[in-house]
C-alpha atoms as a PDB file:
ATOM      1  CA  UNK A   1     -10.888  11.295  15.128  1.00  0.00           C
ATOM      2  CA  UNK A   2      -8.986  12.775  12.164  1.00  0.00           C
ATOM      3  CA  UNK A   3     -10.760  13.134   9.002  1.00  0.00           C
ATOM      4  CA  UNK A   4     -10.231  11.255   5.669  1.00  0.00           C
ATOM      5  CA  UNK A   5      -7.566  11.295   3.635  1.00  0.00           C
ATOM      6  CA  UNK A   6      -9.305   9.941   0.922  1.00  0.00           C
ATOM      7  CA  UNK A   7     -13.025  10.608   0.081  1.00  0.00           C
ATOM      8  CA  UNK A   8     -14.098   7.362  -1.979  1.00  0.00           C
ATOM      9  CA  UNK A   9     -17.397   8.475  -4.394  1.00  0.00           C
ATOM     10  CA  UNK A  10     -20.548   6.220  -3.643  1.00  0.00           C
ATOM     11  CA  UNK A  11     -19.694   2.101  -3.743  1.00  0.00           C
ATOM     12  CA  UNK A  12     -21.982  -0.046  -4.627  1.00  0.00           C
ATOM     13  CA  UNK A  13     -21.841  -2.980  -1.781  1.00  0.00           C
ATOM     14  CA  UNK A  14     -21.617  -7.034  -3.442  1.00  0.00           C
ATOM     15  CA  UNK A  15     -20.014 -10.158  -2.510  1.00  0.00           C
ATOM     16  CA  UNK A  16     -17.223 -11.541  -3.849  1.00  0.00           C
ATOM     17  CA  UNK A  17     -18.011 -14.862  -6.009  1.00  0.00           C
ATOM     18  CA  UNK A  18     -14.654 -15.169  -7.531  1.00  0.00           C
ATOM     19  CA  UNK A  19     -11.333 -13.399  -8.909  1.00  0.00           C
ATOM     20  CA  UNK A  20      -9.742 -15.041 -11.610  1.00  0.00           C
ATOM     21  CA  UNK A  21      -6.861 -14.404 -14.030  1.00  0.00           C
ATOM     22  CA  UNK A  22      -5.553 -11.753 -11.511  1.00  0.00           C
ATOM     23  CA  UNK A  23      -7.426  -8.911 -13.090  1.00  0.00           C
ATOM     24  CA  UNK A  24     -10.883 -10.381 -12.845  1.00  0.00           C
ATOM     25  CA  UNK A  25     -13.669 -10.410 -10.401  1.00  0.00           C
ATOM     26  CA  UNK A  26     -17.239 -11.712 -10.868  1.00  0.00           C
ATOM     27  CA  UNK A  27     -19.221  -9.980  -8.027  1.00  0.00           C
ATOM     28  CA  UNK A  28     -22.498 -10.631  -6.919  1.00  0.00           C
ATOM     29  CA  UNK A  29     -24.545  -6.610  -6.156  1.00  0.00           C
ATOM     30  CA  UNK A  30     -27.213  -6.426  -3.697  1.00  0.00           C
ATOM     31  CA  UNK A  31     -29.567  -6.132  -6.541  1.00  0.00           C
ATOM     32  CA  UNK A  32     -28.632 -10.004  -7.567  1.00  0.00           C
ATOM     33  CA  UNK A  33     -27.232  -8.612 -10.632  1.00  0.00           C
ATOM     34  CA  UNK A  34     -23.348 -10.639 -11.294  1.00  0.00           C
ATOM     35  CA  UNK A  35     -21.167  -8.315 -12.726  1.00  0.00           C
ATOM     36  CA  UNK A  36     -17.308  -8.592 -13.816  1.00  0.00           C
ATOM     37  CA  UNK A  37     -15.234  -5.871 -12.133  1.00  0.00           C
ATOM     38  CA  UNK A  38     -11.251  -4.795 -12.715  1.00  0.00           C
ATOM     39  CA  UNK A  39      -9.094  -5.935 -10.063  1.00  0.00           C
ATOM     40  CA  UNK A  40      -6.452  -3.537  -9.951  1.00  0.00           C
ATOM     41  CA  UNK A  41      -4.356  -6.103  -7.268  1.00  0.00           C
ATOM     42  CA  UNK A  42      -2.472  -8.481  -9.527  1.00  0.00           C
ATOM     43  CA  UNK A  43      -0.637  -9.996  -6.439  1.00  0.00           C
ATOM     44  CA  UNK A  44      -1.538 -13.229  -4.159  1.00  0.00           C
ATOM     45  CA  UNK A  45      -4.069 -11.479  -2.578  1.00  0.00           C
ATOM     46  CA  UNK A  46      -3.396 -14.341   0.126  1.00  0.00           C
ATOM     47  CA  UNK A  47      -6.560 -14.024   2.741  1.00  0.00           C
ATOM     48  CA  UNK A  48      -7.537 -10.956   1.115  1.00  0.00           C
ATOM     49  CA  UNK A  49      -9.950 -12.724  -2.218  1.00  0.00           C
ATOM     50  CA  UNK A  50     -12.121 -15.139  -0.156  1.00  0.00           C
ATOM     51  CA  UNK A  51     -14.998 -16.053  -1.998  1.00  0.00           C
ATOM     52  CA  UNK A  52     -18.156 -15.129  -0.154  1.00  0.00           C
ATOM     53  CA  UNK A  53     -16.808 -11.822   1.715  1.00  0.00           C
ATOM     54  CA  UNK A  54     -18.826  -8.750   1.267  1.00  0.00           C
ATOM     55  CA  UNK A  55     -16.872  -6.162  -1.142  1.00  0.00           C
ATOM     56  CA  UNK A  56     -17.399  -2.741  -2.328  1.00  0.00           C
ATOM     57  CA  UNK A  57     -16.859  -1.405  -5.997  1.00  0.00           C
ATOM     58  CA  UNK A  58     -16.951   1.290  -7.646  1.00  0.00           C
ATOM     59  CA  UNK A  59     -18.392   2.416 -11.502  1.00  0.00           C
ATOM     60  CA  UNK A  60     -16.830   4.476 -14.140  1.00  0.00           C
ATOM     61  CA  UNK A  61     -18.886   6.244 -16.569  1.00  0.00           C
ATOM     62  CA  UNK A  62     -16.136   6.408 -19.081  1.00  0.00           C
ATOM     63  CA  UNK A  63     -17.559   4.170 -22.351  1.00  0.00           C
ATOM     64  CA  UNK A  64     -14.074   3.355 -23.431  1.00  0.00           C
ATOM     65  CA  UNK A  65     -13.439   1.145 -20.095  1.00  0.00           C
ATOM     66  CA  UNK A  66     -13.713  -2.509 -20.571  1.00  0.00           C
ATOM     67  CA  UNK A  67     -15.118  -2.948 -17.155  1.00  0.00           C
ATOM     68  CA  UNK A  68     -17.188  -0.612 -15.883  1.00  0.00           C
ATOM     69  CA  UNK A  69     -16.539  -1.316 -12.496  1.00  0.00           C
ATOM     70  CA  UNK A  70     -13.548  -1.669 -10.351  1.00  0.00           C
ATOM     71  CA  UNK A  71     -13.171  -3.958  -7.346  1.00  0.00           C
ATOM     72  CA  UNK A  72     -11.757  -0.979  -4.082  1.00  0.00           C
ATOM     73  CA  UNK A  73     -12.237  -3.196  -0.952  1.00  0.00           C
ATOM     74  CA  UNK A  74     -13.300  -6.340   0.734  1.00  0.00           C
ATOM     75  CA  UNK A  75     -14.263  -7.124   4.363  1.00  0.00           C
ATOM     76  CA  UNK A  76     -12.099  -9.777   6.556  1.00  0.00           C
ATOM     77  CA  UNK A  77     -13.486  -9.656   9.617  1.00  0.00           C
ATOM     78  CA  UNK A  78     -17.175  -9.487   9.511  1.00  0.00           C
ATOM     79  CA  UNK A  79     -17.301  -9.266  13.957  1.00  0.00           C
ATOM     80  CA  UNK A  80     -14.677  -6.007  13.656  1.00  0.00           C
ATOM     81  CA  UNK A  81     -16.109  -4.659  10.149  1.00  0.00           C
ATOM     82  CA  UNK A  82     -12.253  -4.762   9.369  1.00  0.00           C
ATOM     83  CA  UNK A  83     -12.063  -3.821   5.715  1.00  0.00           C
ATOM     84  CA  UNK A  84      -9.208  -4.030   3.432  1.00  0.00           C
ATOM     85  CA  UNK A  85      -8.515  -1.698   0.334  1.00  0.00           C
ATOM     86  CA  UNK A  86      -8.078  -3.850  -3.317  1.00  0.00           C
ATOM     87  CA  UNK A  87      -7.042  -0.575  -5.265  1.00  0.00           C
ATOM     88  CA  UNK A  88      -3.371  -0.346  -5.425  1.00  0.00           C
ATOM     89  CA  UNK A  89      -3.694   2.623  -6.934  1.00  0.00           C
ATOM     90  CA  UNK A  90      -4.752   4.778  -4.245  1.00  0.00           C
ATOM     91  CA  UNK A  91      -1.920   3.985  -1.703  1.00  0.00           C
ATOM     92  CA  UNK A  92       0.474   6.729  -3.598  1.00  0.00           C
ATOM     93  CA  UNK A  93      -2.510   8.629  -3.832  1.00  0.00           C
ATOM     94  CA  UNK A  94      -2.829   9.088  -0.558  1.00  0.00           C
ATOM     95  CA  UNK A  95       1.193   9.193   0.773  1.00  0.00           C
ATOM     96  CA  UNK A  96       1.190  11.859  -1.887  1.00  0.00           C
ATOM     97  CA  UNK A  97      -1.982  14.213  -0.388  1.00  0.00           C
ATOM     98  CA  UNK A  98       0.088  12.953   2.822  1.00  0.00           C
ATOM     99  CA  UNK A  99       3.117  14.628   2.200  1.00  0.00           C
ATOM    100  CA  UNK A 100       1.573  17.929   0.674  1.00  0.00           C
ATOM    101  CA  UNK A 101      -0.465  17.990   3.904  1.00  0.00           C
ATOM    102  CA  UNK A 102       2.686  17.578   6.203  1.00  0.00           C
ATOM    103  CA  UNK A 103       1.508  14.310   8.071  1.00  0.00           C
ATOM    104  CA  UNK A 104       5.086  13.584   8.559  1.00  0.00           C
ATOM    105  CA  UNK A 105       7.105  16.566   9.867  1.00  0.00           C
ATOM    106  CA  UNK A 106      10.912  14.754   8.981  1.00  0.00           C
ATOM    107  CA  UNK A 107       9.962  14.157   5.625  1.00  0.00           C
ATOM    108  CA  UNK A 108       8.378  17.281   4.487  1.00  0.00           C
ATOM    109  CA  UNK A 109       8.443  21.129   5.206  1.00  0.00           C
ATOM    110  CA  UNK A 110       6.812  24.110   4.351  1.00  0.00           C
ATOM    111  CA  UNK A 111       9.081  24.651   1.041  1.00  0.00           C
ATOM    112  CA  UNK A 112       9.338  21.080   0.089  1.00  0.00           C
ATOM    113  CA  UNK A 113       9.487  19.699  -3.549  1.00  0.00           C
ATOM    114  CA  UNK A 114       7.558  16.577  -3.907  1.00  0.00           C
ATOM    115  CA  UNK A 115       8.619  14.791  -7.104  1.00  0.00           C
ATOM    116  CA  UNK A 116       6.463  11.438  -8.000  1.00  0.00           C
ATOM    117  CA  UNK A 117       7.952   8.703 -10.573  1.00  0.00           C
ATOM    118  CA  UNK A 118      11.606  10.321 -10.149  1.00  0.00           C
ATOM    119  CA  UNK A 119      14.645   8.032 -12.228  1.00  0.00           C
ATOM    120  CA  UNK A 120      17.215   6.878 -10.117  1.00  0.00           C
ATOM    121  CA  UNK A 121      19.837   3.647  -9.294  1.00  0.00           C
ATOM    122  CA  UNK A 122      22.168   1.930 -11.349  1.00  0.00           C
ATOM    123  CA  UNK A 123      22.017   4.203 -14.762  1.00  0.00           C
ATOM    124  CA  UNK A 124      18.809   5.907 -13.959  1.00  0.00           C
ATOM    125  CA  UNK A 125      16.559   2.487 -14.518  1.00  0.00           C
ATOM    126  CA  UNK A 126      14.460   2.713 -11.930  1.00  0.00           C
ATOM    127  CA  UNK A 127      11.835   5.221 -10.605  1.00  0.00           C
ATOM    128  CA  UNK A 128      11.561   6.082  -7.221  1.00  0.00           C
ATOM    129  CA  UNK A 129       7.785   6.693  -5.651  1.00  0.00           C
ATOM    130  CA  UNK A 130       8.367  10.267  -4.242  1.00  0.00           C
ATOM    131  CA  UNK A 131      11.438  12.227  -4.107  1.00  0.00           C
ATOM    132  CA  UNK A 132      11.453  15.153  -1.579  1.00  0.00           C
ATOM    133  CA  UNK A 133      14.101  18.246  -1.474  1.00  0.00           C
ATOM    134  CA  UNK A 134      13.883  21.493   0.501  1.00  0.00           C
ATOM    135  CA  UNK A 135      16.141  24.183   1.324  1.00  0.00           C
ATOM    136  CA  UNK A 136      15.829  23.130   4.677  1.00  0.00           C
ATOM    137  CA  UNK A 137      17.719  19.808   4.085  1.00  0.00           C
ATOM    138  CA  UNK A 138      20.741  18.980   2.578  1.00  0.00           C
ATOM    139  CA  UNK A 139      20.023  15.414   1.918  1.00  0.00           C
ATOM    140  CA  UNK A 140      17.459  14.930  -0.431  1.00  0.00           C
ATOM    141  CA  UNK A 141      14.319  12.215   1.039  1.00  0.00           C
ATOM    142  CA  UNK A 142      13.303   9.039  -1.443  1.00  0.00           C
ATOM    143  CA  UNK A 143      10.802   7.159  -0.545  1.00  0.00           C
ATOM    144  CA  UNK A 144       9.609   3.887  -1.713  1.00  0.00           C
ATOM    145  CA  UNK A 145       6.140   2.654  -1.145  1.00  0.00           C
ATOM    146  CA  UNK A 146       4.829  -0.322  -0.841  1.00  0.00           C
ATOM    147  CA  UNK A 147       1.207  -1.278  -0.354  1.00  0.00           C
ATOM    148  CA  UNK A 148       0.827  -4.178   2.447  1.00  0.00           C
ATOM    149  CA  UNK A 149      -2.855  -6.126   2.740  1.00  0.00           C
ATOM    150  CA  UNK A 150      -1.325  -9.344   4.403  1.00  0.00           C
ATOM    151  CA  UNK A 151      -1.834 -10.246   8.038  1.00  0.00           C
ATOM    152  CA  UNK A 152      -1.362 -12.747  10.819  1.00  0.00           C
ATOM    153  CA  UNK A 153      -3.070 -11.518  13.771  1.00  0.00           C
ATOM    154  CA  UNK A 154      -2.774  -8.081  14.584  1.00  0.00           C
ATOM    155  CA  UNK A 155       0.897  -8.288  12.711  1.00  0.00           C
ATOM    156  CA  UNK A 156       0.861  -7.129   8.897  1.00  0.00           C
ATOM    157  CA  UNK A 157       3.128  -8.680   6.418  1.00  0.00           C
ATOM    158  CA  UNK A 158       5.195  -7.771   3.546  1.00  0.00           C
ATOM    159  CA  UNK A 159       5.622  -9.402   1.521  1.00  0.00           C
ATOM    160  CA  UNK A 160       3.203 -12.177   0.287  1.00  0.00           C
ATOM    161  CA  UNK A 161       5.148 -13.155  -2.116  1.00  0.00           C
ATOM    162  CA  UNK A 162       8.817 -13.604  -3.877  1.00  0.00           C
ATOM    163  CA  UNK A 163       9.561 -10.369  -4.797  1.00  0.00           C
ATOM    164  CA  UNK A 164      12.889 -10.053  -6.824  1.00  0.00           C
ATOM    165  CA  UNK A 165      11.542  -6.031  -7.836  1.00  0.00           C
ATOM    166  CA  UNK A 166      11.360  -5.531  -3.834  1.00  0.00           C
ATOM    167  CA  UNK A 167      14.494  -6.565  -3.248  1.00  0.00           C
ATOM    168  CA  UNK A 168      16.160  -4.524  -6.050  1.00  0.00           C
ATOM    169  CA  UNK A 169      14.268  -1.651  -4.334  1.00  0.00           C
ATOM    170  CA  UNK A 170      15.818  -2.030  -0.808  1.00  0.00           C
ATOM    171  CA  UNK A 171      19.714  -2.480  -2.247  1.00  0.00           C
ATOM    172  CA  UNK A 172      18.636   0.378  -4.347  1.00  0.00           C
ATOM    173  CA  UNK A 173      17.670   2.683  -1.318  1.00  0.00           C
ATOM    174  CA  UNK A 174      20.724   1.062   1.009  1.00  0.00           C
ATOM    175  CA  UNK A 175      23.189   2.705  -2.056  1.00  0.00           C
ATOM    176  CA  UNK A 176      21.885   6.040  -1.694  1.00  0.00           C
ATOM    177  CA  UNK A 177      23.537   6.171   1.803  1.00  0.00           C
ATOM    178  CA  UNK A 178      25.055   8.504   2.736  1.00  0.00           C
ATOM    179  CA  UNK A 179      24.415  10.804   0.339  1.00  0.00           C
ATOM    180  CA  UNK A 180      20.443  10.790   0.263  1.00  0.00           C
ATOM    181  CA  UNK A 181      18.256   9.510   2.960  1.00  0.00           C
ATOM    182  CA  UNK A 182      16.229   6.872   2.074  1.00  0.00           C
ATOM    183  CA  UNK A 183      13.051   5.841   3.290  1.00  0.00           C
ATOM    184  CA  UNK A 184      10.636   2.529   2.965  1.00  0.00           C
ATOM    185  CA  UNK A 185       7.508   2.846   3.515  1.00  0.00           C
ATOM    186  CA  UNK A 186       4.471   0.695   3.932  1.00  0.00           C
ATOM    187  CA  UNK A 187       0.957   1.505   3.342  1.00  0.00           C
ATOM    188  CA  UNK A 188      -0.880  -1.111   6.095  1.00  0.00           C
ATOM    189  CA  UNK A 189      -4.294  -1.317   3.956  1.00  0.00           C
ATOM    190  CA  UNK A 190      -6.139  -2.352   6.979  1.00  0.00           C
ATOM    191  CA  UNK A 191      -6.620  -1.386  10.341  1.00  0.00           C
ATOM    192  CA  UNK A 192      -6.761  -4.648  12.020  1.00  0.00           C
ATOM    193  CA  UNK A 193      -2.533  -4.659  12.661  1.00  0.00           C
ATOM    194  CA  UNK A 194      -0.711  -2.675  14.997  1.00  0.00           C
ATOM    195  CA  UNK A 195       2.642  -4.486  14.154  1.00  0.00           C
ATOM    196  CA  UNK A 196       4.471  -4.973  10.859  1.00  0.00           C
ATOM    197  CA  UNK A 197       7.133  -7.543   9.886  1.00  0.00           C
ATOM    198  CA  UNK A 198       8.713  -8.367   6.969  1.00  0.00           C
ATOM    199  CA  UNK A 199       7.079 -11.844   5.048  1.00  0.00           C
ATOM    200  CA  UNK A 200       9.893 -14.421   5.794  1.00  0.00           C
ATOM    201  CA  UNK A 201       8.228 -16.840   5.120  1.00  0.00           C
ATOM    202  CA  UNK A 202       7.245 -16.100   1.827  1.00  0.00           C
ATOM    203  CA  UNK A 203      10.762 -14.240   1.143  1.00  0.00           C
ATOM    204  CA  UNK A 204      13.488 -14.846   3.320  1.00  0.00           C
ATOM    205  CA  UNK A 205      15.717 -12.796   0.938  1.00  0.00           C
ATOM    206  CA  UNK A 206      13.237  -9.933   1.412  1.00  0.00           C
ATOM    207  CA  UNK A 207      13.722 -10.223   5.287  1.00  0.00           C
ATOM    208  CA  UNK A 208      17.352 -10.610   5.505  1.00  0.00           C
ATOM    209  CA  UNK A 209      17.409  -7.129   3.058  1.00  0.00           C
ATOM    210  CA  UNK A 210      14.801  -5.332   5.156  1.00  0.00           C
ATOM    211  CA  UNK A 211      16.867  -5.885   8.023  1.00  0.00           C
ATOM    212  CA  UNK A 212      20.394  -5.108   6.704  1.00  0.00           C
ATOM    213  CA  UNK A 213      18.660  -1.589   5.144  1.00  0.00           C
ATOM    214  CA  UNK A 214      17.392  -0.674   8.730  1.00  0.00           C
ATOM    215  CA  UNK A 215      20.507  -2.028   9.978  1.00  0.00           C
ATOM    216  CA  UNK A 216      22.362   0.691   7.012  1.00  0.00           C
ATOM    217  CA  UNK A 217      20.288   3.620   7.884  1.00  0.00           C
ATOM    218  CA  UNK A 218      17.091   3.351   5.776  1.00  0.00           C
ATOM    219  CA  UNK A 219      13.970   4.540   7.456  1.00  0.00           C
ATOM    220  CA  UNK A 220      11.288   2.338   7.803  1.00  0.00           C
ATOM    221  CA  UNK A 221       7.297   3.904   8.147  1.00  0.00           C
ATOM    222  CA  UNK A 222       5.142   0.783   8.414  1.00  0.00           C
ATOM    223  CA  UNK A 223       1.711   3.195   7.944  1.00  0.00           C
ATOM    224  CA  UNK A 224      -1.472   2.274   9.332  1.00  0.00           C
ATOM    225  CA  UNK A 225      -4.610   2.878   7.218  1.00  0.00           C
ATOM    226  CA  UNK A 226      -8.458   2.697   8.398  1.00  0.00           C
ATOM    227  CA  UNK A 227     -10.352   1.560   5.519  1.00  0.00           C
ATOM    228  CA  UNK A 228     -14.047   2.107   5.112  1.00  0.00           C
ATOM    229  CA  UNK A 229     -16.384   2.377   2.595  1.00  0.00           C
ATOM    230  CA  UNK A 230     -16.691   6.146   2.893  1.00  0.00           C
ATOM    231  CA  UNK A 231     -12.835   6.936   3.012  1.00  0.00           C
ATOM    232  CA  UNK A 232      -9.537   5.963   4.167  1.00  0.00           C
ATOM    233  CA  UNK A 233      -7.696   8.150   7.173  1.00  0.00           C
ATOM    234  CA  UNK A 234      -4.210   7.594   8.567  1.00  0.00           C
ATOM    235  CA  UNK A 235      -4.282   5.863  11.800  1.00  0.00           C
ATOM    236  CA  UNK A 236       0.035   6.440  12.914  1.00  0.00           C
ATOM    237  CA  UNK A 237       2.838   3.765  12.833  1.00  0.00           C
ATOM    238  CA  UNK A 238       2.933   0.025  13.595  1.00  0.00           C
ATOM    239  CA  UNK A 239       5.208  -1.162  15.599  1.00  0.00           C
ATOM    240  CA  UNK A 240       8.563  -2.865  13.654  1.00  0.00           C
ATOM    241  CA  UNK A 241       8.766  -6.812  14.953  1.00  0.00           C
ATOM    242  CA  UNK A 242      12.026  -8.009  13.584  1.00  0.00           C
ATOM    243  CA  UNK A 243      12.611 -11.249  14.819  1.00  0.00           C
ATOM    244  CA  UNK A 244      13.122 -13.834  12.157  1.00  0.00           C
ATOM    245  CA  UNK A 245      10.217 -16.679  12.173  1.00  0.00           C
END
């Protein structure tokens, strides 16, 4: 089994009593001590933020935080230990180590630039997640990431959620044929899915975009994660399931 990507320092284990506000979590420690901890996922969190699951946070020594701790994962299948990461902050993180460390030979080389937070679209207004360029490519690589925790069954959704930004992101890529290629790519925070699909139900616009950028010639990389409370390690593709619901 391949090693970590991601190293997480020493959690401290707790169940979940509530999130509230989007940014707030009141977690119960081991110790019986209820403390409030950041949650950095200000989405839906639909099946991911069930009261009464066993979670995992982690503390910051820095005195000028607000909240000392910060919520990283939650378990959703007790029977499987199947955990899912909270931190959205870690999945570019990791594509990023991921790229340096060539875990995907047609995206990066041994002399490739890796740019993070990179303007581009319509007058510049955007930022693309990573953009790659190497003298062994005349097309320069973006690629978009986007950080999936939603699942029905072994199938892992994206999104949970209207997302007029998403959308924006996919015509965005689609424009940058032919002179770029483009690439999508989903961070699966949870191993529990070996197929993705895009969240029709909970944007149909979303879907019908998805399906015209793959249709285009944007590359889609629906990325499966193990999470665990010592680290997170790349686990290869999901398989695409395109049929509309």
């Amino acid at each position: 089994m391949s090693s970590y990507f991601y190293n997480y320092p020493v959690l401290i284990p707790g169940i979940l009593r509530q999130r509230y506000k989007r940014f707030f979590a009141d977690i119960e420690l081991d110790s019986g001590e209820i403390i409030t901890a950041h949650c950095p996922n200000t989405g839906p969190m639909t099946g991911v933020c069930n009261p009464g699951s066993r979670v995992r946070v982690s503390q910051s020594d820095n005195p000028k935080r607000k909240l000392a701790y910060t919520w990283e994962m939650i378990e959703v299948n007790a029977s499987q230990t199947t955990w899912v990461g909270i931190n959205t902050g870690l999945p570019n993180r990791i594509i990023k180590l991921a790229l340096e460390q060539g875990l995907f030979p047609d995206l990066t080389g041994a002399a490739s630039c890796i740019r993070p937070e990179v303007p581009y679209g319509k007058d510049n207004k955007s930022r693309i997640d990573f953009l790659v360029t190497s003298e062994s490519s005349n097309l320069p690589i973006y690629i978009e990431v986007k950080n999936t925790t939603l699942a029905q069954g072994e199938v892992a959704l994206f999104p949970d959620t209207v997302t007029t930004r998403g959308q924006k992101h996919l015509q965005e890529l689609m424009a940058l044929l032919p002179e770029a290629k483009p690439v999508m790519l989903y961070f699966i925070n949870r191993s529990d899915c070996c197929y993705f699909a895009p969240g029709d139900r909970f944007d149909p616009t979303y879907g019908k975009l998805l399906r015209a950028a793959i249709e285009k010639g944007v590359q889609v990389l629906p990325c499966r994660f193990e999470v665990t409370p010592e680290g997170i390690r790349y686990l290869g593709l999901a398989k695409l399931f395109l049929r509309e619901a």
